[in-house]
N, C-alpha and C. Protein backbone atom coordinates (compact mmCIF):
# COMPACT_ATOMS: atom_id res chain seq x y z
N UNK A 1 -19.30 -5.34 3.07
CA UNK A 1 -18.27 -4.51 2.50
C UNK A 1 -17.03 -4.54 3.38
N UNK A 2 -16.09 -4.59 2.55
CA UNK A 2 -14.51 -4.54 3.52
C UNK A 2 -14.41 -3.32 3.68
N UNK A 3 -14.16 -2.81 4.38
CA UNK A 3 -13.67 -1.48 5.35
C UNK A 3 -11.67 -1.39 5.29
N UNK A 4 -11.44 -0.35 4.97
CA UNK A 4 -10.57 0.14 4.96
C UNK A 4 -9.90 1.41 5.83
N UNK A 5 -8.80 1.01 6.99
CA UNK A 5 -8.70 2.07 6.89
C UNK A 5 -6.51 2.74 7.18
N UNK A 6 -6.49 3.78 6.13
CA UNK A 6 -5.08 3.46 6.05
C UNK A 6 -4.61 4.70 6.95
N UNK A 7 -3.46 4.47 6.95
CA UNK A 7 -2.53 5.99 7.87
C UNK A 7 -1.17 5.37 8.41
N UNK A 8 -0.61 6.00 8.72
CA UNK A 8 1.09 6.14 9.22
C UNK A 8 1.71 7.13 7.87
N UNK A 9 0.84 8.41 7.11
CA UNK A 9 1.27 9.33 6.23
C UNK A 9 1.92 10.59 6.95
N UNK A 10 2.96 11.20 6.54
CA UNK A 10 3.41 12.04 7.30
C UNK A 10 4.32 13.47 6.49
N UNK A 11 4.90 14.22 7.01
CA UNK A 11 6.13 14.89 6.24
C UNK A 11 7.46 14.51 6.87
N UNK A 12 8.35 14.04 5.60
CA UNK A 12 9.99 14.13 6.18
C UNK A 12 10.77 14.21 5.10
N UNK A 13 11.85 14.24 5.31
CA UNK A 13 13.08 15.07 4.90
C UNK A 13 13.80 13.90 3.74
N UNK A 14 13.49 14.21 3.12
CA UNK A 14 14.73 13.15 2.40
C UNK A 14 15.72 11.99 2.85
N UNK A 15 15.63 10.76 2.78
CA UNK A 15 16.27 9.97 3.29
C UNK A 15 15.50 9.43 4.36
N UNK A 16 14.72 10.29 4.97
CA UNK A 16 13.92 9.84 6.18
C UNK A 16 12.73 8.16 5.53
N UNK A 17 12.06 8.22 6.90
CA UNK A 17 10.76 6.92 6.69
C UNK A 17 10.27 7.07 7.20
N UNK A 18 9.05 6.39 6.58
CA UNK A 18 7.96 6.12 6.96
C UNK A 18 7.11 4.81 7.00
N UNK A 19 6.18 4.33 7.89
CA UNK A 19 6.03 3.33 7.51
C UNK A 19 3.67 3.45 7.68
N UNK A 20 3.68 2.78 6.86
CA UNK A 20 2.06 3.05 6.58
C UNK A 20 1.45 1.55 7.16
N UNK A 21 0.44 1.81 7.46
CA UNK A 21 -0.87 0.51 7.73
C UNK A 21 -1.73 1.25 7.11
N UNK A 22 -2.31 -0.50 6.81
CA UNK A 22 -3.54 -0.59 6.60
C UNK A 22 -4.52 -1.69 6.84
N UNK A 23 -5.39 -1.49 7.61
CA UNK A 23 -6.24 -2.20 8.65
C UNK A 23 -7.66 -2.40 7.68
N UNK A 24 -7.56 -3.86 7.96
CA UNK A 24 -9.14 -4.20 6.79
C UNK A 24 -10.05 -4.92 7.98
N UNK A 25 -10.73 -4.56 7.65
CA UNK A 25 -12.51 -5.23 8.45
C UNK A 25 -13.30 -5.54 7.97
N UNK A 26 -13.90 -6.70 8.27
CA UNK A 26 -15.43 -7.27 8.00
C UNK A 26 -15.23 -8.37 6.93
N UNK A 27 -15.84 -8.77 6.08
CA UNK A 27 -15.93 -10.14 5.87
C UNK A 27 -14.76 -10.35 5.20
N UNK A 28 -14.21 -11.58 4.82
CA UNK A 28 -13.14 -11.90 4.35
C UNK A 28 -12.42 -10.84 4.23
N UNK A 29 -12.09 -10.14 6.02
CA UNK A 29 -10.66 -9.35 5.95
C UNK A 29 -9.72 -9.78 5.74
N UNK A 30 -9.00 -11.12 6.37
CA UNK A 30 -8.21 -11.98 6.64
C UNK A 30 -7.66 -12.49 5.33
N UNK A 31 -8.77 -12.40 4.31
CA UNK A 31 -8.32 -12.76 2.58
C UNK A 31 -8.22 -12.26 1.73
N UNK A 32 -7.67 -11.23 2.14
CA UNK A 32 -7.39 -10.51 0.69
C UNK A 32 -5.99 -10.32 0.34
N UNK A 33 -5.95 -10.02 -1.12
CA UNK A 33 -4.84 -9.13 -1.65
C UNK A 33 -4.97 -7.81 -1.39
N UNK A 34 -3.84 -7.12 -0.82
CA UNK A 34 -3.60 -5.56 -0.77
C UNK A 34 -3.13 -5.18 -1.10
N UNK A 35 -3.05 -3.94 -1.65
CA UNK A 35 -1.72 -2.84 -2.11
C UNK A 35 -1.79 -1.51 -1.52
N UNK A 36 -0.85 -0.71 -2.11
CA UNK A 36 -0.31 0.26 -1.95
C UNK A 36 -0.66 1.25 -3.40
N UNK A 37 -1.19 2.57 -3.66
CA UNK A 37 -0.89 3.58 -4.80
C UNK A 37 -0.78 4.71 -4.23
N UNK A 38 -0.35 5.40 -5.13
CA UNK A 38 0.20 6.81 -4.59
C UNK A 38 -0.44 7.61 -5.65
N UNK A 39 -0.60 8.56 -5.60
CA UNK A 39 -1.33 10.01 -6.85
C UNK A 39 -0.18 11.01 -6.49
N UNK A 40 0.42 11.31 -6.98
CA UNK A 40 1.56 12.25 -7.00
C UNK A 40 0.31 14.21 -7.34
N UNK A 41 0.90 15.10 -6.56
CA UNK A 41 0.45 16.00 -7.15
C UNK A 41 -0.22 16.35 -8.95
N UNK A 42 -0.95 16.34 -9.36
CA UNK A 42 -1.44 16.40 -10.87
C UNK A 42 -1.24 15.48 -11.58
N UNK A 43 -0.80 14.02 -10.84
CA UNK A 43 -0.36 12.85 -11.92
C UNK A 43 -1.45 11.52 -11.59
N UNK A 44 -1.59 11.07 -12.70
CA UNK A 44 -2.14 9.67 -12.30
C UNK A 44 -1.85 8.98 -11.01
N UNK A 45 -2.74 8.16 -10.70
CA UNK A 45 -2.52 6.93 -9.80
C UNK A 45 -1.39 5.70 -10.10
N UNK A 46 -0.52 5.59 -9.25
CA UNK A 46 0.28 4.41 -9.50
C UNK A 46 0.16 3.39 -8.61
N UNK A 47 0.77 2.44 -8.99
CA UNK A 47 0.79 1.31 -8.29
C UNK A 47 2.43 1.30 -7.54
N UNK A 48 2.06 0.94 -6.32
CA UNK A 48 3.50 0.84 -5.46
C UNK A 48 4.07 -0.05 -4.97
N UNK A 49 3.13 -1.45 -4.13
CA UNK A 49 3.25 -2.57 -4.06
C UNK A 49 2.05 -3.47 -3.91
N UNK A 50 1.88 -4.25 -2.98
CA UNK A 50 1.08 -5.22 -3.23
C UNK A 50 1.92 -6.74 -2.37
N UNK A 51 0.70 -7.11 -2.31
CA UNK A 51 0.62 -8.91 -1.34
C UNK A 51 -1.00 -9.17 -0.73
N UNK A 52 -0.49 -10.40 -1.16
CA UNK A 52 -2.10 -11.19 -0.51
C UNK A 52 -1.78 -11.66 1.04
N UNK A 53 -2.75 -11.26 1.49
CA UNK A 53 -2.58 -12.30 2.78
C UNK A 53 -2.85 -13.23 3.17
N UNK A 54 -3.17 -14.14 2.27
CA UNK A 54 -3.13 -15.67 2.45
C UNK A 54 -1.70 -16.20 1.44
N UNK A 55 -0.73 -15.22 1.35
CA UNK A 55 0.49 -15.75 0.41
C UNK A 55 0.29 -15.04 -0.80
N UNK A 56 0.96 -14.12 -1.17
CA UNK A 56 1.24 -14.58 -2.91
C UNK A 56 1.88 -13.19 -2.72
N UNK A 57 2.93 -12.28 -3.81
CA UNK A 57 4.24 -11.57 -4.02
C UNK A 57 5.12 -11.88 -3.10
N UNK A 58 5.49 -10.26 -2.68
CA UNK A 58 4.89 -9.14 -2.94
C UNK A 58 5.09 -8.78 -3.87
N UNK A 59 4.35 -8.00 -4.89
CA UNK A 59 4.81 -6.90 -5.99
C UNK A 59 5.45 -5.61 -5.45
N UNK A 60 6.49 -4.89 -6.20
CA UNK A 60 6.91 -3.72 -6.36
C UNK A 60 6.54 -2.87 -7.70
N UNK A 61 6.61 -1.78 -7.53
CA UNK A 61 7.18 -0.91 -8.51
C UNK A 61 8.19 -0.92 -8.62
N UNK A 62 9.06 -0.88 -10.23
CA UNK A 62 10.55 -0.82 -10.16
C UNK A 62 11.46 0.54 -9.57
N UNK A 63 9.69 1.87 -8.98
CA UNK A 63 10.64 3.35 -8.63
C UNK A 63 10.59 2.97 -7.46
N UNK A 64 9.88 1.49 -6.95
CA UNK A 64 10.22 1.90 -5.17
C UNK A 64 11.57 0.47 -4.67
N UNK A 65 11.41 -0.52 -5.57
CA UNK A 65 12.68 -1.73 -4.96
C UNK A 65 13.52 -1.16 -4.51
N UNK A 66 13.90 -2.13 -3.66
CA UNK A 66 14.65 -2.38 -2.38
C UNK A 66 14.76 -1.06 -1.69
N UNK A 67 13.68 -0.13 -1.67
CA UNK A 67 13.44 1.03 -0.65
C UNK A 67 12.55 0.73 0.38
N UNK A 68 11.16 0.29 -0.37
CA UNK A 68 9.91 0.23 0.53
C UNK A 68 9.83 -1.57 0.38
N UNK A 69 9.33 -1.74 1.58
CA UNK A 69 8.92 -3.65 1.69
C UNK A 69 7.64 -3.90 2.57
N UNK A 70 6.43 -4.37 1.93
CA UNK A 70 5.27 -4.56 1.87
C UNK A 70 5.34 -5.81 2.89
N UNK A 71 4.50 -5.77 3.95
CA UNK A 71 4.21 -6.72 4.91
C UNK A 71 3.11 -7.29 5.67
N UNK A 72 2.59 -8.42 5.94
CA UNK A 72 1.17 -9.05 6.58
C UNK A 72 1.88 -8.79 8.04
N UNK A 73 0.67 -8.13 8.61
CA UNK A 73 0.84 -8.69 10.18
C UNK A 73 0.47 -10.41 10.32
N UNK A 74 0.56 -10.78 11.77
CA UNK A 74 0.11 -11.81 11.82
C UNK A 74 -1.41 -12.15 11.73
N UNK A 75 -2.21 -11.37 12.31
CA UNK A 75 -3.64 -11.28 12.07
C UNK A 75 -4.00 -11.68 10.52
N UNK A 76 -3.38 -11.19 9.79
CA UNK A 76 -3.50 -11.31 7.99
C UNK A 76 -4.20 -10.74 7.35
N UNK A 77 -4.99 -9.64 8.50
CA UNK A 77 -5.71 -8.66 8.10
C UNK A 77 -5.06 -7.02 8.20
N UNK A 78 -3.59 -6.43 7.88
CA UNK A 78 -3.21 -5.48 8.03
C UNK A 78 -1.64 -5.31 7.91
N UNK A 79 -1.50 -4.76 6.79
CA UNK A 79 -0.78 -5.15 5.59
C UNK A 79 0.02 -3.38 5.86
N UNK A 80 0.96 -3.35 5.91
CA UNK A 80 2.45 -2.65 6.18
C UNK A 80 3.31 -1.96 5.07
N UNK A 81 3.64 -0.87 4.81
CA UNK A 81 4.34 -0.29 3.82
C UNK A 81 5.45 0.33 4.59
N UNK A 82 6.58 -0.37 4.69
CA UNK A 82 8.12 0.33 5.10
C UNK A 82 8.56 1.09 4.18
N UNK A 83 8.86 2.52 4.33
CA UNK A 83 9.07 3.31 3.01
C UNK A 83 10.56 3.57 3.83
N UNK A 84 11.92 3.45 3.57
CA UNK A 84 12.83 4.13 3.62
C UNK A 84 13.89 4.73 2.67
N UNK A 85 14.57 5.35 2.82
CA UNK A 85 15.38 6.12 2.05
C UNK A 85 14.41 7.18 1.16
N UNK A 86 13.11 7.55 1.70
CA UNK A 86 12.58 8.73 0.62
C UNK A 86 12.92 9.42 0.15
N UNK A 87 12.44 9.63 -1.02
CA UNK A 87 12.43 10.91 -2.11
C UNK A 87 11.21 11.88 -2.50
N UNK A 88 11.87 13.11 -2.42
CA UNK A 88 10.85 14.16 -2.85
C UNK A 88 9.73 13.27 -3.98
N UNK A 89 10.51 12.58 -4.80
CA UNK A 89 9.19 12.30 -6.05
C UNK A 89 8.38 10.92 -5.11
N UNK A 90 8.83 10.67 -4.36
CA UNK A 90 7.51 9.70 -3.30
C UNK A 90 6.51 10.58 -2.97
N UNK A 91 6.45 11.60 -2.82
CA UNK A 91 5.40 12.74 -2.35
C UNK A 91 4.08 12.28 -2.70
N UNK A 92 3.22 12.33 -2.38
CA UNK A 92 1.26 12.15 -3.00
C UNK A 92 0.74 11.53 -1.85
N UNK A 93 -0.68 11.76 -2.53
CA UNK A 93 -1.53 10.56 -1.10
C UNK A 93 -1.28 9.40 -1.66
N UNK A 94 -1.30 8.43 -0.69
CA UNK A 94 -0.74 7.18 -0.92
C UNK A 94 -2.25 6.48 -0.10
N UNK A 95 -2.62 5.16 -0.58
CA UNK A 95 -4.18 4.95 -1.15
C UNK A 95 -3.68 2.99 -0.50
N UNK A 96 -4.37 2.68 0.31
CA UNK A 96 -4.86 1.24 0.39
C UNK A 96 -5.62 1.03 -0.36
N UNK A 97 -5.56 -0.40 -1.12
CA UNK A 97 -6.43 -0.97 -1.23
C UNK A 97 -6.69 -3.00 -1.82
N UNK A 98 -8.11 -3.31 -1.67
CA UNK A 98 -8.35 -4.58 -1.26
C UNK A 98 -8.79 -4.86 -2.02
N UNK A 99 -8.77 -6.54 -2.31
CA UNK A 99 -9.81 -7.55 -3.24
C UNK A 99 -9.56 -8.63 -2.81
N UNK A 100 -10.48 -9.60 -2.67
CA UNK A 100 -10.85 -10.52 -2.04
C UNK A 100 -9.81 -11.87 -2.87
N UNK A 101 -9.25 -12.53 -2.18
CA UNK A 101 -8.37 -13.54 -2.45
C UNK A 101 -8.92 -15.10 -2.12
N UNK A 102 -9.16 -15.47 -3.77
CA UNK A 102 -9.16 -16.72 -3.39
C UNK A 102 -8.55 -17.74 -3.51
N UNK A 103 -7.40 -17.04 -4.41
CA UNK A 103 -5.99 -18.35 -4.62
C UNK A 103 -4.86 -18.21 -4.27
N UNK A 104 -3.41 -18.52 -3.92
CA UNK A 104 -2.54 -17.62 -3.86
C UNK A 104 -2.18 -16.91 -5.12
N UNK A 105 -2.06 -15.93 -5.13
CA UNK A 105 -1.76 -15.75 -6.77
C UNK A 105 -0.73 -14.32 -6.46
N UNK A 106 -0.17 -13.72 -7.21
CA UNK A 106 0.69 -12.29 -7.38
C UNK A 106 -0.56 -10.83 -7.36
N UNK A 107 0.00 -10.33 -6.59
CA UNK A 107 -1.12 -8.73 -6.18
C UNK A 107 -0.53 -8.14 -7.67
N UNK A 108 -2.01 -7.78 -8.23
CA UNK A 108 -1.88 -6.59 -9.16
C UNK A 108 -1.27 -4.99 -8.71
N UNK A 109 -0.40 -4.46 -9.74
CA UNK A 109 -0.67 -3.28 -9.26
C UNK A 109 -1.47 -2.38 -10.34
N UNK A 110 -2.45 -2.29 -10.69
CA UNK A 110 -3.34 -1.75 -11.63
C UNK A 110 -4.33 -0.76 -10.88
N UNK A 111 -5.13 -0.27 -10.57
CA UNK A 111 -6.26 0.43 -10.09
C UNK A 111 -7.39 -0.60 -9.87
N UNK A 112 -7.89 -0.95 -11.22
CA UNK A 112 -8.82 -1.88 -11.71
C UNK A 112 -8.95 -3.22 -11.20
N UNK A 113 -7.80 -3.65 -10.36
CA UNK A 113 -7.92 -4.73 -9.85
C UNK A 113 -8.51 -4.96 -8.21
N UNK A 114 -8.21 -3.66 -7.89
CA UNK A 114 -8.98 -3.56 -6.32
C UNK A 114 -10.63 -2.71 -6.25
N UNK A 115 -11.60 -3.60 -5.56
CA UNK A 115 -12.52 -3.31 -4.93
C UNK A 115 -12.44 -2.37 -3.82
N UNK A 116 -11.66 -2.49 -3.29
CA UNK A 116 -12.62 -1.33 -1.97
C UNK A 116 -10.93 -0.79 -1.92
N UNK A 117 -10.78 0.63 -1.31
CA UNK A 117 -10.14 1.82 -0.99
C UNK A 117 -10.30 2.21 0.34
N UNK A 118 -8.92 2.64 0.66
CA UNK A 118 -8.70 3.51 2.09
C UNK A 118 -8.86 4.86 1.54
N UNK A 119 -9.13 5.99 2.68
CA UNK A 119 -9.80 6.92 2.07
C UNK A 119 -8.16 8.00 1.96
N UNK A 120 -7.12 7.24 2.34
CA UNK A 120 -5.74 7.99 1.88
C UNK A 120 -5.35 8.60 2.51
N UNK A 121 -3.95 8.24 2.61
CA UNK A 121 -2.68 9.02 3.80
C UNK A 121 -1.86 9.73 3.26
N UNK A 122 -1.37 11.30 3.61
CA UNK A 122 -0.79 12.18 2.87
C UNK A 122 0.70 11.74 3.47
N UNK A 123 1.76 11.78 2.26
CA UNK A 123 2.81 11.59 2.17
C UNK A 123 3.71 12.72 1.67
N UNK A 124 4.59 13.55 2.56
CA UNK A 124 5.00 14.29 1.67
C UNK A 124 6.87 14.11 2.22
N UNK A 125 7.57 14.52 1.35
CA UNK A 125 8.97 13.99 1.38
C UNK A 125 9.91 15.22 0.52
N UNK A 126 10.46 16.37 1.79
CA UNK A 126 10.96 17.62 1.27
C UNK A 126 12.38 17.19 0.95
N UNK A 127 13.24 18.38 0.33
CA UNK A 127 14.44 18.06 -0.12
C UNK A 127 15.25 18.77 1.21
């Protein structure tokens, strides 16, 4: 089982940043696609970004472009969410997660497309 585990979640002020990891372990850490979702207080799960780390996006959401930019360390196992210029509606836990990559291909942002989950970093972003 890949192991997940995410954090750099915090509170700040509008305009402020943040920036999130997420650290994968154990077998084909090094290959996966990752993303990013967020659960907003009482709302569904969304999708935020996404990248494989053997190559392929990144995906965005069109509420986060050119705010937040999704990144591989060099290891290729721990995958980066630069959130700047926040907004109150960024607020929710915000959720790693993995599936095993075997082509280069474009990261889903769906739910359904990732296997294993970080157990979630609280994000909150006041006015």
């Amino acid at each position: 089982q890949v192991q997940l585990a995410d954090s750099g979640g915090g509170a700040v002020q509008a305009g402020g940043s943040l920036r999130l990891a997420c650290a994968a372990s154990g077998p084909t850490s090094n290959r996966l696609c990752m993303a990013w979702f967020r659960q907003p207080p009482g709302k569904e799960r969304e999708g935020v970004a996404g990248i494989c780390t053997l190559g392929g996006g990144p995906a965005y959401a069109d509420s986060v472009k050119g705010r937040f930019t999704i990144s591989v360390d060099t290891d290729q196992s721990t995958v980066y969410l630069q959130m700047n210029s926040l907004k109150p509606e960024d607020t929710g836990m915000y959720y790693c997660a993995a599936d095993p990559q075997f082509i280069t291909r474009v990261p889903a942002l769906y739910p359904g497309a990732y296997q294993y989950w970080g157990q979630g970093t609280q994000v909150t972003v006041s006015s």
